[in-house]
Structures are given as structure tokens and as C-alpha cells.
C-alpha atoms as a PDB file:
ATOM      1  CA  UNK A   1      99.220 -21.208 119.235  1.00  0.00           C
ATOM      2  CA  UNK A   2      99.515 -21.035 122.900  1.00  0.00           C
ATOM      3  CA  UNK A   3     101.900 -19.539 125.302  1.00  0.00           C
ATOM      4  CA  UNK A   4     103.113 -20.124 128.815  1.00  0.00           C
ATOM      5  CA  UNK A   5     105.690 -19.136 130.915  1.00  0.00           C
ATOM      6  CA  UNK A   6     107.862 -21.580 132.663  1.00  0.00           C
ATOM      7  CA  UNK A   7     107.209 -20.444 136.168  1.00  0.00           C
ATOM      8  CA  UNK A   8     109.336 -23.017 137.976  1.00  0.00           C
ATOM      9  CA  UNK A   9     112.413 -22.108 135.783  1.00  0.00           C
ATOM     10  CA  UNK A  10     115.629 -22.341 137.985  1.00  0.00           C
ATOM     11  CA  UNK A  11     113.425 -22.017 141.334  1.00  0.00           C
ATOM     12  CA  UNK A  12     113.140 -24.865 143.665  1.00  0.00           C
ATOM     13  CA  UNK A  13     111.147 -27.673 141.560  1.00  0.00           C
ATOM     14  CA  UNK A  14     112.808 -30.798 143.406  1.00  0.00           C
ATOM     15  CA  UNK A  15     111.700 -32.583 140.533  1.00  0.00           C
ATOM     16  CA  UNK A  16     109.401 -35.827 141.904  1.00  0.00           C
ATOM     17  CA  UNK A  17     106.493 -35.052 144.454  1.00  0.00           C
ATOM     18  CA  UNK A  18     105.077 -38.358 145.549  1.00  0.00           C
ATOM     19  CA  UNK A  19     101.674 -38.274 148.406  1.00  0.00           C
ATOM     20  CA  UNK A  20     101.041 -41.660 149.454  1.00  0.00           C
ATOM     21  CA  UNK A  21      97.844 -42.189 151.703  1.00  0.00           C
ATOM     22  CA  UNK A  22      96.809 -45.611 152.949  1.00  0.00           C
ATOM     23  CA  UNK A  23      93.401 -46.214 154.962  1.00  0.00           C
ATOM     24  CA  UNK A  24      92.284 -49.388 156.618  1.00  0.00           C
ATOM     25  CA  UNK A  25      89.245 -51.242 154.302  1.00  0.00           C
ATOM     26  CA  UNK A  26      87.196 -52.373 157.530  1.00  0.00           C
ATOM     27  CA  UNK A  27      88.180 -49.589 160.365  1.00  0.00           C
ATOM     28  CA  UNK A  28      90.911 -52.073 161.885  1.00  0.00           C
ATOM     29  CA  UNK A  29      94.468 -52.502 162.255  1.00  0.00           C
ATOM     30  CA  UNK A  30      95.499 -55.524 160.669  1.00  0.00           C
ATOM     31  CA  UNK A  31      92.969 -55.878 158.196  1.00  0.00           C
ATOM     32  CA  UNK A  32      94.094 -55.221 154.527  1.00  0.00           C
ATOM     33  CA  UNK A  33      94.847 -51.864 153.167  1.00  0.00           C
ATOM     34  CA  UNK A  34      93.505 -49.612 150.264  1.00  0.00           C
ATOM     35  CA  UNK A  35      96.424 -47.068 148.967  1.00  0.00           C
ATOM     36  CA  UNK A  36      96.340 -44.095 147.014  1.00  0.00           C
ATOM     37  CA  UNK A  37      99.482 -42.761 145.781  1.00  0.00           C
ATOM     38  CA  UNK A  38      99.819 -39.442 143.542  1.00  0.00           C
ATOM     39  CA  UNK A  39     102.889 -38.673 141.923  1.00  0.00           C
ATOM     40  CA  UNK A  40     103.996 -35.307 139.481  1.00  0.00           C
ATOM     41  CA  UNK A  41     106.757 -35.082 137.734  1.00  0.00           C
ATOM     42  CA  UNK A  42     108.119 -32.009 135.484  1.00  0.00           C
ATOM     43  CA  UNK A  43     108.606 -32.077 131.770  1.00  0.00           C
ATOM     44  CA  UNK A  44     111.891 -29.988 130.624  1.00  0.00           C
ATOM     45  CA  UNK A  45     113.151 -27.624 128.409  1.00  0.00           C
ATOM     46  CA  UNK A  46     116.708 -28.034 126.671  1.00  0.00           C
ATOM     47  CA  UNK A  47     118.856 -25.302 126.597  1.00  0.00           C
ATOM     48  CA  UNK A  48     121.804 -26.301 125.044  1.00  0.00           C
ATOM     49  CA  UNK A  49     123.236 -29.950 124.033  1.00  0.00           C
ATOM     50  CA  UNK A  50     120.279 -31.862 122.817  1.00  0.00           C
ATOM     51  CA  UNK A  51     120.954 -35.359 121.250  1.00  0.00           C
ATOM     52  CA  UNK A  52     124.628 -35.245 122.850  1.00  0.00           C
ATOM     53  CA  UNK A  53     122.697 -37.623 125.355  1.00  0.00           C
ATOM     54  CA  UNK A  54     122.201 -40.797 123.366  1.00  0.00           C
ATOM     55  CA  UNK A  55     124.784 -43.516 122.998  1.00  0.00           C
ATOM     56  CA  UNK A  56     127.298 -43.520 121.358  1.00  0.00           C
ATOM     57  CA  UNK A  57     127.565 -40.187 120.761  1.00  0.00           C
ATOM     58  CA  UNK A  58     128.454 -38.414 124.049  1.00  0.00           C
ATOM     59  CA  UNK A  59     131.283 -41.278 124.482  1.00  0.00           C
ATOM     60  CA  UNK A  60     132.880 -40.030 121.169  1.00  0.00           C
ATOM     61  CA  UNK A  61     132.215 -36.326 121.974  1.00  0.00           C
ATOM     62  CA  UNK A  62     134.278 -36.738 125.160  1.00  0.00           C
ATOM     63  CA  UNK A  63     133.235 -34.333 127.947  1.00  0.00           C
ATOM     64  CA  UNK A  64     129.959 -33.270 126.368  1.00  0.00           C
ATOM     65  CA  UNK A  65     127.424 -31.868 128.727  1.00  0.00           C
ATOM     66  CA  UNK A  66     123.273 -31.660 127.836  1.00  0.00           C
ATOM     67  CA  UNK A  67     121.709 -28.412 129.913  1.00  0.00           C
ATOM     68  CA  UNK A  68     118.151 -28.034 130.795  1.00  0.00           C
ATOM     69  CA  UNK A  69     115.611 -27.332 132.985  1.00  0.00           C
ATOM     70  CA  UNK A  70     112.232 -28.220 134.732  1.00  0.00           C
ATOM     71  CA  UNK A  71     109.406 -26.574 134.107  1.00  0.00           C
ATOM     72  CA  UNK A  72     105.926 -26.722 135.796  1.00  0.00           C
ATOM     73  CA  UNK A  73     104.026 -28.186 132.988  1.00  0.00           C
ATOM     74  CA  UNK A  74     104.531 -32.187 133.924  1.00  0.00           C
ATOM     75  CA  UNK A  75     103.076 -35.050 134.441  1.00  0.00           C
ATOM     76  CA  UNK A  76     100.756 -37.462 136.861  1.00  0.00           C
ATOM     77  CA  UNK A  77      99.802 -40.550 137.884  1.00  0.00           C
ATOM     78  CA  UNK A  78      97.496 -41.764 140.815  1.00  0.00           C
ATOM     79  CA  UNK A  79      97.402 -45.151 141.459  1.00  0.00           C
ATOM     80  CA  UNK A  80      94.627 -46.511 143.922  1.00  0.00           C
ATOM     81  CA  UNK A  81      94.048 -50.169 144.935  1.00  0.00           C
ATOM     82  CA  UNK A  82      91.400 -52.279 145.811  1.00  0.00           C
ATOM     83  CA  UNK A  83      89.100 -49.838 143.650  1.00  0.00           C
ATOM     84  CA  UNK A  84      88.141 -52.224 140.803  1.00  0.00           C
ATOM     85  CA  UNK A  85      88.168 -55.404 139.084  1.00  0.00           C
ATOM     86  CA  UNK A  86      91.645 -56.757 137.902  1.00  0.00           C
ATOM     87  CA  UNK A  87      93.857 -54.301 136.687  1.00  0.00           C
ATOM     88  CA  UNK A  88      93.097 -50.945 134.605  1.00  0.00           C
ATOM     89  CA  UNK A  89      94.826 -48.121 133.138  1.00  0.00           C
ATOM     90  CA  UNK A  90      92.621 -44.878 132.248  1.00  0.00           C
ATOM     91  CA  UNK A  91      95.073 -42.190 130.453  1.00  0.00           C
ATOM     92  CA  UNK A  92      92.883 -38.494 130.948  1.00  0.00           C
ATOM     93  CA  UNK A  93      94.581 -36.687 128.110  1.00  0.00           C
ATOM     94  CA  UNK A  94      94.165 -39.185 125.220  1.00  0.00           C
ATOM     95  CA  UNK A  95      90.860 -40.413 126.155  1.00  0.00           C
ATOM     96  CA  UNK A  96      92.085 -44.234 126.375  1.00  0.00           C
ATOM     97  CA  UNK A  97      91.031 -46.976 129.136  1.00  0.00           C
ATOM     98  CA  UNK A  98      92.790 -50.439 129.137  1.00  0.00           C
ATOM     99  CA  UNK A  99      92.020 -53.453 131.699  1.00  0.00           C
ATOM    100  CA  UNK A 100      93.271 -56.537 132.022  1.00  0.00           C
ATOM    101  CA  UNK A 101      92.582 -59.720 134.895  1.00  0.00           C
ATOM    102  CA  UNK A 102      95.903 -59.053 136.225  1.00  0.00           C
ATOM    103  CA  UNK A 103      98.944 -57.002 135.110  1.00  0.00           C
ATOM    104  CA  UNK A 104     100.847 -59.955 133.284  1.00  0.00           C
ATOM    105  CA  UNK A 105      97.871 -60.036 131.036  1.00  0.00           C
ATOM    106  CA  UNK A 106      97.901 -56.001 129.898  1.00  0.00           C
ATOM    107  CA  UNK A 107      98.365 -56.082 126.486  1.00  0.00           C
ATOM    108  CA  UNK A 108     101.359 -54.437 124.894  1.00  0.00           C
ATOM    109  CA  UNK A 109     100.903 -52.134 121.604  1.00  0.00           C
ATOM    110  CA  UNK A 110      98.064 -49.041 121.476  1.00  0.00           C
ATOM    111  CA  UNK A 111      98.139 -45.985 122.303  1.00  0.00           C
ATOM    112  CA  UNK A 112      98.497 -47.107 126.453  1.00  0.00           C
ATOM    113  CA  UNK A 113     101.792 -49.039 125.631  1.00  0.00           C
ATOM    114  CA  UNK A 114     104.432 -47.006 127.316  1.00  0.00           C
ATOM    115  CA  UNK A 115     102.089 -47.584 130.583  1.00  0.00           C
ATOM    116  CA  UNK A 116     101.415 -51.037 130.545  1.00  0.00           C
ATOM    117  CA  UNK A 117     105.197 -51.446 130.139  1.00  0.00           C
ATOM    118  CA  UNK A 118     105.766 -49.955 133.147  1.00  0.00           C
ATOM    119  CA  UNK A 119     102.826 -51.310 135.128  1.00  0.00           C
ATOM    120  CA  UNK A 120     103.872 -54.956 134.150  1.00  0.00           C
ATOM    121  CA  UNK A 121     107.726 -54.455 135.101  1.00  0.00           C
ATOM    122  CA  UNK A 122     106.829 -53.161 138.149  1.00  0.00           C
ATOM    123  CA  UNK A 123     103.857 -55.142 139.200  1.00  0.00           C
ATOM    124  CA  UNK A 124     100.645 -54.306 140.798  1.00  0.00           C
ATOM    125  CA  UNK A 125      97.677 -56.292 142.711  1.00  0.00           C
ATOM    126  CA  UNK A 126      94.273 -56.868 141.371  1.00  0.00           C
ATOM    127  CA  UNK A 127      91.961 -54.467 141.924  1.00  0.00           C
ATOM    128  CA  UNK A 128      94.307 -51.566 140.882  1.00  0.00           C
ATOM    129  CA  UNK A 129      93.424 -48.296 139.336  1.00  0.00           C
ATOM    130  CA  UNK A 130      95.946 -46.446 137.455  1.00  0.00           C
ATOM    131  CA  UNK A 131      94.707 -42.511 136.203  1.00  0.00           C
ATOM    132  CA  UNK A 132      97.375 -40.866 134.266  1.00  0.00           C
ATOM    133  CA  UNK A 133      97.689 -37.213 132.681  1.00  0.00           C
ATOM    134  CA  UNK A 134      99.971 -35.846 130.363  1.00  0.00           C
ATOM    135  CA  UNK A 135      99.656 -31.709 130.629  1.00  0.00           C
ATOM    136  CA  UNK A 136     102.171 -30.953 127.224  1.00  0.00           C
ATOM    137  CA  UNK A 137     100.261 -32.277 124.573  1.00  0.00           C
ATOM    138  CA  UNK A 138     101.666 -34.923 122.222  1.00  0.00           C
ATOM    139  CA  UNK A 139     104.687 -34.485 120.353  1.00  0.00           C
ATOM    140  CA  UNK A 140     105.491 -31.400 121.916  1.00  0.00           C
ATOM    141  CA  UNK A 141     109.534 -31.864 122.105  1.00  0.00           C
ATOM    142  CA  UNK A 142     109.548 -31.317 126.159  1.00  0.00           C
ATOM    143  CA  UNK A 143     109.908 -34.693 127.450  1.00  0.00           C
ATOM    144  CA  UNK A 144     106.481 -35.451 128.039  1.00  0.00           C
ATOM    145  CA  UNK A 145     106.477 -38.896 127.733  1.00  0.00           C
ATOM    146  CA  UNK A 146     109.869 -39.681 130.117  1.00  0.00           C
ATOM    147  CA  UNK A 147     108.069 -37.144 132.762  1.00  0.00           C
ATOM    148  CA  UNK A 148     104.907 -39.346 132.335  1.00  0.00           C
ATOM    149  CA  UNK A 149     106.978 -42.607 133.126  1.00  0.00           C
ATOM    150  CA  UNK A 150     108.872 -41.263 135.417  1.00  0.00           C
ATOM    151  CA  UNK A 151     106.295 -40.106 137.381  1.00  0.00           C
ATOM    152  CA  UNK A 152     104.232 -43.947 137.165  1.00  0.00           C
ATOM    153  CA  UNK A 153     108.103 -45.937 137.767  1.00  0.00           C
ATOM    154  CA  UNK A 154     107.923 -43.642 140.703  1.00  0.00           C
ATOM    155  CA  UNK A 155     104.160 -44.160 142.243  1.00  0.00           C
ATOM    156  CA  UNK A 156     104.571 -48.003 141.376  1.00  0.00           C
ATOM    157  CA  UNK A 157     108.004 -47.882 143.566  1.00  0.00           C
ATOM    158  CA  UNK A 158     106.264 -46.444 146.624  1.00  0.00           C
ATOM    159  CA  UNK A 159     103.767 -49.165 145.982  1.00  0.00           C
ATOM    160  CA  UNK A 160     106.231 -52.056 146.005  1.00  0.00           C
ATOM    161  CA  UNK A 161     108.155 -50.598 148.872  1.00  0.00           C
ATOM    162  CA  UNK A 162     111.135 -50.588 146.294  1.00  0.00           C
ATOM    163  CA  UNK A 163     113.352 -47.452 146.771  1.00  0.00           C
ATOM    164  CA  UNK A 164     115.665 -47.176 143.803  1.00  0.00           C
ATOM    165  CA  UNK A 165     118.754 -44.327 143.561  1.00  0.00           C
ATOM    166  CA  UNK A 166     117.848 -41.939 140.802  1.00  0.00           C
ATOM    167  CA  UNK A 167     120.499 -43.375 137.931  1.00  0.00           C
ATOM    168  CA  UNK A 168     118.301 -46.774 138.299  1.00  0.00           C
ATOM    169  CA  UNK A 169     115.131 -45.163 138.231  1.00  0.00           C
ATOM    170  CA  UNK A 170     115.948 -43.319 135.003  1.00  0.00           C
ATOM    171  CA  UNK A 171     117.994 -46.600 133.960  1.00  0.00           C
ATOM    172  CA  UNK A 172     114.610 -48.690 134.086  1.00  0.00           C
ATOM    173  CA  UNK A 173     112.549 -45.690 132.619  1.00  0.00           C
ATOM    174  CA  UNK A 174     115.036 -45.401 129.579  1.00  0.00           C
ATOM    175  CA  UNK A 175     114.955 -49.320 128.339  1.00  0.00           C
ATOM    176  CA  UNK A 176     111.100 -49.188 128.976  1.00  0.00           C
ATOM    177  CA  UNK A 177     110.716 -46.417 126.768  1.00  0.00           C
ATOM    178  CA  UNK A 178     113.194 -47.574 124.110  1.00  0.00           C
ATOM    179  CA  UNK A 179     111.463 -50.603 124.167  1.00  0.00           C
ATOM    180  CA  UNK A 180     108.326 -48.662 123.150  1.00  0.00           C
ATOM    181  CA  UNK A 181     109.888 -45.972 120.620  1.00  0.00           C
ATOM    182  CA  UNK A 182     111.535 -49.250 118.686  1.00  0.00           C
ATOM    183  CA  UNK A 183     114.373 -46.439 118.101  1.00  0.00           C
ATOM    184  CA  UNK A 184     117.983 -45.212 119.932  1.00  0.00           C
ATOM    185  CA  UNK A 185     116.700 -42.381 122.781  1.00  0.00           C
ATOM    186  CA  UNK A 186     118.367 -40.361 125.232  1.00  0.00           C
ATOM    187  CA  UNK A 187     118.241 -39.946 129.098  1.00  0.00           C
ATOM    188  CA  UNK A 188     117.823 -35.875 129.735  1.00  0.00           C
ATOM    189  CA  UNK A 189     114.533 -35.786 129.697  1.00  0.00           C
ATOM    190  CA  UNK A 190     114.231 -38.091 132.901  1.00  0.00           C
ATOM    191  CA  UNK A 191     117.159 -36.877 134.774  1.00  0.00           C
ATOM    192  CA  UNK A 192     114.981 -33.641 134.288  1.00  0.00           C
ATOM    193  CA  UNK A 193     111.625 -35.344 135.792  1.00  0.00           C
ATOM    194  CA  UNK A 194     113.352 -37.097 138.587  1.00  0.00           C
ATOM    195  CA  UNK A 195     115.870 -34.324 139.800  1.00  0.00           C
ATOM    196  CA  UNK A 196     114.073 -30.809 138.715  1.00  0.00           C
ATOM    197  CA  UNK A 197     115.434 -27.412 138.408  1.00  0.00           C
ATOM    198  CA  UNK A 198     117.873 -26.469 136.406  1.00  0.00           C
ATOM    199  CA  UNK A 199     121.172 -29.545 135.335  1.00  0.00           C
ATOM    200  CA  UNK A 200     124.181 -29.841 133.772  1.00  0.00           C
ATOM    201  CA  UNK A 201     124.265 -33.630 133.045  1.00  0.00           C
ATOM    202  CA  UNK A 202     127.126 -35.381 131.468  1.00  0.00           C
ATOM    203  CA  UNK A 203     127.204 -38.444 129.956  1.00  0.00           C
ATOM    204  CA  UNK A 204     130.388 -40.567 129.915  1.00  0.00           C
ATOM    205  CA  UNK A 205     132.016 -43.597 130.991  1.00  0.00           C
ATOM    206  CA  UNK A 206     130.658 -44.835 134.749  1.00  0.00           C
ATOM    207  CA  UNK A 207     127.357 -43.809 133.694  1.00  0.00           C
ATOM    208  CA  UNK A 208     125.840 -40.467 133.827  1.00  0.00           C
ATOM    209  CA  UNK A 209     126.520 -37.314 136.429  1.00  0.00           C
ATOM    210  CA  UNK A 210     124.295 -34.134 137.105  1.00  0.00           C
ATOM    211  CA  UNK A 211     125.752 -31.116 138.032  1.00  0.00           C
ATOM    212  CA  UNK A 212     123.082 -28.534 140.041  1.00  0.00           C
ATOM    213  CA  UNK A 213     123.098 -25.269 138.508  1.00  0.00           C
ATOM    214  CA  UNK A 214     121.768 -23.172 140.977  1.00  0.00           C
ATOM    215  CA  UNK A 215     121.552 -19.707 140.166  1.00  0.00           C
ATOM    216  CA  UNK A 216     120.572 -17.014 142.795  1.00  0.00           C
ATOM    217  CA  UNK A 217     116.376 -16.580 143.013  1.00  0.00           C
ATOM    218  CA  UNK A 218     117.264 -12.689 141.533  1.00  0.00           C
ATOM    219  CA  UNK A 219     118.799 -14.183 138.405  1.00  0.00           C
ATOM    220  CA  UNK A 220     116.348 -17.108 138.494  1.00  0.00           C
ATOM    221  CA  UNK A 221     113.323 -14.990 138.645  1.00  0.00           C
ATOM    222  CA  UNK A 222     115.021 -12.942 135.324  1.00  0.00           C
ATOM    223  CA  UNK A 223     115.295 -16.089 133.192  1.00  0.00           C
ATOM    224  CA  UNK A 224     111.924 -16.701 134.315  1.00  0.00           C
ATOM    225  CA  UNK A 225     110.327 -13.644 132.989  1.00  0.00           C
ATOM    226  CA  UNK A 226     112.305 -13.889 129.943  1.00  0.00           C
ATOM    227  CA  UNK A 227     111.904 -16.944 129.047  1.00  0.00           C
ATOM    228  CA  UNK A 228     107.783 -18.624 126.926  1.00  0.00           C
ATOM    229  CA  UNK A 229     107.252 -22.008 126.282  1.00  0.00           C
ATOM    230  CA  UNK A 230     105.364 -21.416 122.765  1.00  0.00           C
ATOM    231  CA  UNK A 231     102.648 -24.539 121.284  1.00  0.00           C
ATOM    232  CA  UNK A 232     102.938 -23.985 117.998  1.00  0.00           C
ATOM    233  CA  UNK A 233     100.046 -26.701 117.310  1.00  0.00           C
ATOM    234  CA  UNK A 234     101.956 -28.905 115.547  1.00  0.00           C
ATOM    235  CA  UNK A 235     103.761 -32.239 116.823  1.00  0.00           C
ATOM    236  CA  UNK A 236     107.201 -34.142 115.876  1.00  0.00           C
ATOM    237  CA  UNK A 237     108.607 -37.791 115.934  1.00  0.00           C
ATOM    238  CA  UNK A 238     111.333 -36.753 117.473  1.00  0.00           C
ATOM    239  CA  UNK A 239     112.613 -40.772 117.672  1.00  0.00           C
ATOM    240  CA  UNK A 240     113.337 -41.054 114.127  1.00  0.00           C
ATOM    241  CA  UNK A 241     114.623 -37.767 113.780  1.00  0.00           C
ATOM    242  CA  UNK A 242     117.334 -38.951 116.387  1.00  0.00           C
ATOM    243  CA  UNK A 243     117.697 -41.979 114.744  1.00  0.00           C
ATOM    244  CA  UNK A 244     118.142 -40.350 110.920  1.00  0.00           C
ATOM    245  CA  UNK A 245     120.795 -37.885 112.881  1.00  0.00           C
ATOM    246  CA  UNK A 246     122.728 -40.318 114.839  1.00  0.00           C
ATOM    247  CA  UNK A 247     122.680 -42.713 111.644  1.00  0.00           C
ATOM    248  CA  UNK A 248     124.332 -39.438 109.958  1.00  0.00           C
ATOM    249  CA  UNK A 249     126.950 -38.807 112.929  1.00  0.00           C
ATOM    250  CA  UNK A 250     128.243 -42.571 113.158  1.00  0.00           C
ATOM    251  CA  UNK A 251     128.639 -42.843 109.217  1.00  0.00           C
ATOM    252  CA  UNK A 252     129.947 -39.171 109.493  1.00  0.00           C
ATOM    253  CA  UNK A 253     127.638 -37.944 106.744  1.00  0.00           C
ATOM    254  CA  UNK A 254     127.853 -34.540 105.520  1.00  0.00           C
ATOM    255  CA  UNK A 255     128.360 -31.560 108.240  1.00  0.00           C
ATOM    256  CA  UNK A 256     126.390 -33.780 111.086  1.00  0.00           C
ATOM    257  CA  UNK A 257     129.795 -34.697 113.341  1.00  0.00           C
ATOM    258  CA  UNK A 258     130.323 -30.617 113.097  1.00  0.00           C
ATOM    259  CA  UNK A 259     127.593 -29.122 114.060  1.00  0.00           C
ATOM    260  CA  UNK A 260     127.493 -31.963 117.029  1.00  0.00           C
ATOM    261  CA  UNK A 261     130.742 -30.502 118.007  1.00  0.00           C
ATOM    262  CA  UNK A 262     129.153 -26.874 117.651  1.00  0.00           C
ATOM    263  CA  UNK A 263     126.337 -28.118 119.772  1.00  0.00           C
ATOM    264  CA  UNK A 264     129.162 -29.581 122.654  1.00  0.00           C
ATOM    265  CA  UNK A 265     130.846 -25.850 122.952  1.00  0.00           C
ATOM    266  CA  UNK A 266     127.291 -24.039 123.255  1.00  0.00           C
ATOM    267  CA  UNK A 267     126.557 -26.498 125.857  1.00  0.00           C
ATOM    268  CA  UNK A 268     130.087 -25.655 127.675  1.00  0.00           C
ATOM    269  CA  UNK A 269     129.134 -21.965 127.123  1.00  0.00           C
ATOM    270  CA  UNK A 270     125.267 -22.013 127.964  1.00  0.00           C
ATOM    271  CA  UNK A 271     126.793 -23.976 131.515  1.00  0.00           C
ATOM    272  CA  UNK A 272     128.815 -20.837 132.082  1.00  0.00           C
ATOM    273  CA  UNK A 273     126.965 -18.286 131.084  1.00  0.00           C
ATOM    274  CA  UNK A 274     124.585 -19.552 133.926  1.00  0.00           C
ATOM    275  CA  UNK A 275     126.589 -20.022 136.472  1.00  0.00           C
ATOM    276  CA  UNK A 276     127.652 -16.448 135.688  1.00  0.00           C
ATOM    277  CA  UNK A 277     124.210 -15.264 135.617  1.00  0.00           C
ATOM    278  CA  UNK A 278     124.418 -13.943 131.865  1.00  0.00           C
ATOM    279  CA  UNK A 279     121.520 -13.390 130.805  1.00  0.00           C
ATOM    280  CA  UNK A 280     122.030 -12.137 127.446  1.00  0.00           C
ATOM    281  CA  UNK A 281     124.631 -14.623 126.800  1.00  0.00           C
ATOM    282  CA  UNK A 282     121.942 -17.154 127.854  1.00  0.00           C
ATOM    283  CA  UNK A 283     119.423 -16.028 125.401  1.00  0.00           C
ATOM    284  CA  UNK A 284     122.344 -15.395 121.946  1.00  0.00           C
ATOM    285  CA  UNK A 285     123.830 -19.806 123.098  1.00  0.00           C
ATOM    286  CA  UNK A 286     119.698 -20.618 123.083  1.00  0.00           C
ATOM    287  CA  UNK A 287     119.213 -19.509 119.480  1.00  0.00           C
ATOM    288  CA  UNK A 288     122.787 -20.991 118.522  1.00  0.00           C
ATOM    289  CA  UNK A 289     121.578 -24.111 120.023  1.00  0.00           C
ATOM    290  CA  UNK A 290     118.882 -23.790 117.358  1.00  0.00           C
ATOM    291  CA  UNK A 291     120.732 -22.861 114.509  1.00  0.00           C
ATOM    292  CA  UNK A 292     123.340 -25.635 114.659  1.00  0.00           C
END
């Protein structure tokens, strides 16, 4: 078991940093290009309202509100071109390389799926080299993955000269990642990656709104030293879990539609006890948030 602390906790994390550096292949202006483009995003912690993000759920809890917040421990992706033949994907945590003549021709499925799905929406030209790292490890419950695709949508937007709001970036990142979970998931986790800090985001008709919550850097550097990220070595699915809960909450099976509703007022709390710098009451809503 490991443990960290979340050291950009309610301080300034603005969520996406993208460097984008482009030098001339032959010395001249004109000539053709080679780019390299890093981008980081953060994973996230949730501190009150989990699963009151996926549909259909926060329409029929009216109101309801997911809190969380940025933390260091993210993502990257550097994507270089003109580097190599056709196109390839190297992933540095899992250990997996993938290439391909062109980005149409990536194959879908493995353990590379979620980024070929994004490199083949978005596009690249041959001779592109995509390096990606995922700090959390797998299945860690922190959002790795959305950070991870949030952070390549990103990079491969600066690439393409596309410059989408944040609601379409996340709106793009969600399907893809559906598309590769094969079950319902929510959109915290890359509100987190693309905005940072520490969010209020509520999910309702007209599509999704985050609220900054901003607390002072006194108050922000308490909930800092208060607060551990703890690997406990051991991963979860947390797709079908969603799935077997939501399945529960539409059929209104057993206690699941009230403890949703218990999780909806710890959220309203939790988004006041911050704002009100309440540290205690922060920590007692936390372990509600688990208990319910």
C-alpha cells in the first residue's frame, strides 16, 4: 500500500497544460514542419455525489450536484510528427506499442483501445508518434482513464488547429470512452481533467454546469495536509458496478433510489461546508459519502 498526498488540492491546478513546439525539418521557412506537443491533465478525487453524474439519474434527482477535485497525480501524452513510419501508439505504463500505415487502419480492441479511439476520431498524419502515461495505476477509482483521454483529445486538438469549448471536449471524450467501457459512464471525471481545482458540477437539462469552488489558499493548504490518496493495491471495474447500481435505481430495487437521495444532500452539504471552509464538516460528509 502506498500513500500520497494530493498536493494540488484546491490550489491553482487550471486543469489542462498543453506545450506545443514546432521546428522547421530543413532550416527554412516554408518547408514542412515537425511538431511536438505535450499535454497533462489531472486525475480527481470525489468528494461527495459520485454516480449522480450518469444519465438518467441526475435528471430524476433534480438539482443534484457531483463535488471533486484535481489532484496532481494525472496524465500525459506527447505527440510528435514526422518521427516514424505510419502511425504508432506506445502507452509507458502498460508496456503496450501499436502501429498502423495510417490512423484509419489502428485497430480497435486491446489493451491500446481507448487511444486508438481517440487518435482515429481526431486524425493524425503519417509519421506520427503518440507516447502516453498513465501515473494512477489501473483501476484505481480516480479517473485515470478520462484524465488520460482528455489529455490526448486535447494534444490531438492543438494538432488539428481545432479549438473546442470545454462541454464539447468532455462531450467527445465521454462517447469515446463509453464506446470503449461497452457500459453507461459519467462525465466528472473529465470536467475534473479539463477544468482542475476544486468543482461543483451539476448535471441537468441544457447540459452540464461547473461551479468554481475556490476556497482561500489558508483553508486550501488545510484540506491539503489533511487530506492522503491511499493505493490499496487492489483495482475495481468500476463500469459494471455503475451499471449493476443504475440498473438497481431505474427498477427502484431495494434501498438504491435512497441512499442516491442520501448521496444528493451530502453533496449539497460537502458544497457548503467548503465554501464555508469547514473543515471538520468536510472530513464527517467524506465518510458519509462512503457509507451511503
Amino acid at each position: 500500500m502506498s500513500v500520497c498526498s494530493c498536493e494540488a488540492l484546491g490550489s491553482g491546478l487550471g486543469g489542462l497544460l498543453i506545450l506545443a513546439r514546432m521546428t522547421c525539418a530543413c532550416g527554412h521557412s516554408g518547408e514542412a514542419s515537425a511538431v511536438r506537443i505535450v499535454s497533462t491533465a489531472p486525475s480527481r478525487i470525489d468528494l461527495a455525489g459520485g454516480t449522480l453524474d450518469i444519465y438518467p439519474i441526475y435528471l430524476i434527482e433534480e438539482g443534484a450536484y457531483t463535488v471533486n477535485a484535481a489532484i496532481t497525480l494525472g496524465s500525459y501524452v506527447v505527440v510528435e510528427t514526422d518521427v516514424c513510419r505510419g502511425v504508432r501508439i506506445v502507452s509507458e505504463d502498460l508496456g503496450e506499442e501499436l502501429s498502423a500505415p495510417s490512423a484509419e487502419s489502428l485497430p480497435l480492441g486491446g489493451p491500446l483501445d481507448l487511444l486508438v479511439r481517440g487518435v482515429r476520431f481526431y486524425g493524425v498524419p503519417e509519421g506520427t508518434l503518440i507516447t502516453a502515461r498513465n501515473l494512477p495505476p489501473p483501476g484505481s477509482g480516480i479517473g485515470a482513464s478520462s484524465s488520460l483521454l482528455i489529455a490526448l483529445s486535447a494534444a490531438l486538438c492543438r494538432l488539428n488547429g481545432l479549438n473546442p469549448d470545454t462541454d464539447r471536449l468532455v462531450d467527445i471524450a465521454f462517447q469515446l470512452e463509453t464506446q470503449n467501457l461497452r457500459y453507461p459512464t459519467g462525465k466528472q471525471d473529465y470536467y475534473a481533467a479539463a477544468c482542475g481545482g476544486i468543482n461543483a458540477i451539476w448535471f441537468g437539462p441544457g447540459g452540464p454546469r461547473v461551479e468554481r469552488l475556490g476556497p482561500d489558499p489558508d483553508f486550501a493548504k488545510a484540506l491539503r495536509s489533511q487530506t492522503l490518496l491511499v493505493d490499496t493495491g487492489r483495482s475495481r471495474a468500476s463500469a459494471s458496478v455503475n451499471w449493476d447500481m443504475l440498473r438497481n435505481y431505474v427498477e427502484d430495487r431495494g434501498d438504491t433510489r435512497e441512499r442516491m437521495r442520501r448521496i444528493r444532500q451530502v453533496a449539497y452539504e460537502m458544497k457548503q461546508a467548503l465554501e464555508g471552509r469547514d473543515l471538520e464538516a468536510v472530513a464527517r460528509l467524506l465518510a458519509e459519502e462512503w457509507e451511503a
